[in-house]
Structure formats: C-alpha cells, structure tokens
N, C-alpha and C. Protein backbone atom coordinates (compact mmCIF):
# COMPACT_ATOMS: atom_id res chain seq x y z
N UNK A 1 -120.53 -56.67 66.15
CA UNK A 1 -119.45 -57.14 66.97
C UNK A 1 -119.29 -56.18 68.14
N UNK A 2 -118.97 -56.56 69.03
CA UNK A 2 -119.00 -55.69 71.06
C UNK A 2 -117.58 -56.03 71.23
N UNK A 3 -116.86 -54.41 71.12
CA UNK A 3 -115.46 -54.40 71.32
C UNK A 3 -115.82 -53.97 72.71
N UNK A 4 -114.89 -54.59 73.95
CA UNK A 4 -114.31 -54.26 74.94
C UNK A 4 -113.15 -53.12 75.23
N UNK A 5 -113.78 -51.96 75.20
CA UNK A 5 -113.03 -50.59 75.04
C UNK A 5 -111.81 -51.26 76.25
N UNK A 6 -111.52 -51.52 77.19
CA UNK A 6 -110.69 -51.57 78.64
C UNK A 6 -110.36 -52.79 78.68
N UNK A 7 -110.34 -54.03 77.08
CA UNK A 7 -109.69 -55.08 77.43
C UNK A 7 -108.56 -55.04 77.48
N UNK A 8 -107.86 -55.62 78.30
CA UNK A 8 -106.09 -55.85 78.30
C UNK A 8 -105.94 -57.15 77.36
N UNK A 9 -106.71 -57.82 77.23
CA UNK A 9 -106.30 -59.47 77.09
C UNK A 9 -106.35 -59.41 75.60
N UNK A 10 -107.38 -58.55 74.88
CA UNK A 10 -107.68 -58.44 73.61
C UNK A 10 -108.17 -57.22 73.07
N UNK A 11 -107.26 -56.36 72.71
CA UNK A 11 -107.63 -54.73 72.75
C UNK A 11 -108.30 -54.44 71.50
N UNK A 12 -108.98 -53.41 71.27
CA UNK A 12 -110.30 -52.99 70.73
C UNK A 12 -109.38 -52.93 68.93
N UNK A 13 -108.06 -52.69 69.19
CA UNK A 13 -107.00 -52.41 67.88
C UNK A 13 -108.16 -53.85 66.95
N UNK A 14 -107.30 -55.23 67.62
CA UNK A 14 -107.71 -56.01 67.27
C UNK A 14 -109.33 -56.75 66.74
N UNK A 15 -110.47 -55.92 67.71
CA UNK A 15 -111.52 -56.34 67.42
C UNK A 15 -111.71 -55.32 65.73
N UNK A 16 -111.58 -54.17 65.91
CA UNK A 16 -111.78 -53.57 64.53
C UNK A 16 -111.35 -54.10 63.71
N UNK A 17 -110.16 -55.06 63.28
CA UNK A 17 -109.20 -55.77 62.69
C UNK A 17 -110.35 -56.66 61.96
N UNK A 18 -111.02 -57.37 63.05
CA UNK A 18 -111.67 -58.59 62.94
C UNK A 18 -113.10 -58.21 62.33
N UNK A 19 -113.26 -56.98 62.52
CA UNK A 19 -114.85 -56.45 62.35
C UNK A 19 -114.76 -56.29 60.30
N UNK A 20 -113.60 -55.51 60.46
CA UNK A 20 -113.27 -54.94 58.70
C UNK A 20 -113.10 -56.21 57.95
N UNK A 21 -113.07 -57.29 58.57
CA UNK A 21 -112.78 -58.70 58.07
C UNK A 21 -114.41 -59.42 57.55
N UNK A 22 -115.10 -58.77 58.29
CA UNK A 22 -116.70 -59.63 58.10
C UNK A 22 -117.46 -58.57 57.46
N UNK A 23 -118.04 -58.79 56.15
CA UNK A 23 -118.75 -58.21 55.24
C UNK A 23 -119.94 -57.83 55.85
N UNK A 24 -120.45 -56.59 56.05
CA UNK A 24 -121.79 -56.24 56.75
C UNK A 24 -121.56 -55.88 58.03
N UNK A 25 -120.42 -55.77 58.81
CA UNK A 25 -120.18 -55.47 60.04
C UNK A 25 -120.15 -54.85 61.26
N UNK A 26 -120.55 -54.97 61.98
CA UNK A 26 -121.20 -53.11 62.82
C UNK A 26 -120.29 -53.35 63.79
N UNK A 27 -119.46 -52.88 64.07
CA UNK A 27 -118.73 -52.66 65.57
C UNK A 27 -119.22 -51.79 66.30
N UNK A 28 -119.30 -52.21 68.31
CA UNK A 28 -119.49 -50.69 68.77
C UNK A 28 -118.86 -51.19 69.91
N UNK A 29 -118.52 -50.30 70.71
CA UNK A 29 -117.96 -50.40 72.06
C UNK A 29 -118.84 -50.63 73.24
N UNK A 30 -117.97 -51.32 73.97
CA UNK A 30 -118.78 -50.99 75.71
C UNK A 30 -117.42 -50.95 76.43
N UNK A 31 -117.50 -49.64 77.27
CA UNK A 31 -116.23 -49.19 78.19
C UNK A 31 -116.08 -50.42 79.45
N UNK A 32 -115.59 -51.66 79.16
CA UNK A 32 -115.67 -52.43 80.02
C UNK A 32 -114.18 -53.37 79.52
N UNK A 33 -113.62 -54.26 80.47
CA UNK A 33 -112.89 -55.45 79.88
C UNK A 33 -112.76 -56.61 79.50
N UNK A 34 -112.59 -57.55 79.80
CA UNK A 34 -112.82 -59.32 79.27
C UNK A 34 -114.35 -59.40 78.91
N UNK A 35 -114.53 -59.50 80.37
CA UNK A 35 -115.71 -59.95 80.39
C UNK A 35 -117.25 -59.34 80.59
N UNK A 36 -117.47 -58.83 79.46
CA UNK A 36 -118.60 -57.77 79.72
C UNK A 36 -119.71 -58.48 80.21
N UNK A 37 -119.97 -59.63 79.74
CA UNK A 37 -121.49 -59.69 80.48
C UNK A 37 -121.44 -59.54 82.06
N UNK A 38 -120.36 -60.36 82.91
CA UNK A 38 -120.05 -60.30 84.41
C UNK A 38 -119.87 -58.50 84.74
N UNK A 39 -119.11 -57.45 83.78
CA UNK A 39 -118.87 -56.72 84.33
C UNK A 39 -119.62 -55.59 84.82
N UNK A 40 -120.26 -55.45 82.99
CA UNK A 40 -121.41 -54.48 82.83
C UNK A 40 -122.44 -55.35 82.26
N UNK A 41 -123.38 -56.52 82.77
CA UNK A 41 -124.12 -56.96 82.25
C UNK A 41 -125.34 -55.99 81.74
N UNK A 42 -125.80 -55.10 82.32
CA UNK A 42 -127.13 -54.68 81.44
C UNK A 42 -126.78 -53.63 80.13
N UNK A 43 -125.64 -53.48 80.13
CA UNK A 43 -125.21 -52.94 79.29
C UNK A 43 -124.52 -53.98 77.96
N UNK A 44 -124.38 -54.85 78.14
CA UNK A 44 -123.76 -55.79 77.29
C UNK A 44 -125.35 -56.61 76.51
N UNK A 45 -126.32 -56.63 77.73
CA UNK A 45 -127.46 -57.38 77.42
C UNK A 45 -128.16 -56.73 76.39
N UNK A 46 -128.54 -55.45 77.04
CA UNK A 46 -129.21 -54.62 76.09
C UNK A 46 -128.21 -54.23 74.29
N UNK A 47 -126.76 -54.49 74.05
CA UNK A 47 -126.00 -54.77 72.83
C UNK A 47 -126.78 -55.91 72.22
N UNK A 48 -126.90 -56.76 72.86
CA UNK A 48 -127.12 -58.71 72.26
C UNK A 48 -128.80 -58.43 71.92
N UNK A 49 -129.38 -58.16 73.04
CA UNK A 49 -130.77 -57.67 72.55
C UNK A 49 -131.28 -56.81 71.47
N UNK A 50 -130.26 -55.75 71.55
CA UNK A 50 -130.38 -54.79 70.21
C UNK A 50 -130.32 -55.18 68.93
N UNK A 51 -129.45 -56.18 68.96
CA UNK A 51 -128.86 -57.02 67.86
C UNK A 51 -129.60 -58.07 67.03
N UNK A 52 -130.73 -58.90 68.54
CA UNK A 52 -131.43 -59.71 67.79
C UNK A 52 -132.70 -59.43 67.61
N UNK A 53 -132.97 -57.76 68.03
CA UNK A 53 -133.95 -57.73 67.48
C UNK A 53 -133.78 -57.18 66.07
N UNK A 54 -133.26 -56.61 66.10
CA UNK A 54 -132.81 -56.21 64.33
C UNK A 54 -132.50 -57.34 63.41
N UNK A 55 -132.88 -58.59 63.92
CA UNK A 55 -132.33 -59.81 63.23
C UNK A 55 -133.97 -59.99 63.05
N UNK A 56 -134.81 -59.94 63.75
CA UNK A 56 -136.46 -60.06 63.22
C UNK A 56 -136.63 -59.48 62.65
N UNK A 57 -136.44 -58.21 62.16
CA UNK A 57 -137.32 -57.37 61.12
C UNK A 57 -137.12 -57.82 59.76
C-alpha cells in the first residue's frame, strides 16, 4: 500500500489504519499528496513497478 506522506485529503494516520487491516501488508511512503502519480510520477511508478515485480517471482 503507497501512503501519501503530504496528503491533506487522506492523511497517512489513516492509510496505516487501512494497511494493519490487510493480512500480508507492506506500507511505504512517498513524500507527495493526492495525487502521486501526477505529482511525483517516477517515483510512484517505480512503487507500482516494484510491487509487480515481486508479484512474478
């Protein structure tokens, strides 16, 4: 799960909330707000990428 360290709309309190809720769960941050892919896209890309490649092995 990609908490938005600088969201206003939905603060990081809440994503951990949601993370401790899903069995197997990895939370990590990106210092960004709403909308990470628009904000910090290669940084959000390379999260999603990281993610599915660990979903092939």
């Amino acid at each position: 799960m990609i908490s938005t360290t600088e969201d206003f709309m939905v603060g990081p309190e809440l994503h951990h909330e949601v993370a401790e809720g899903i069995p197997g769960a990895r939370l990590v941050g990106i210092p960004t707000g709403h909308l990470p892919f628009a904000e910090r896209p290669e940084a959000w890309l390379g999260l999603i990428t990281d993610f599915l490649d660990h979903l092939e092995r």
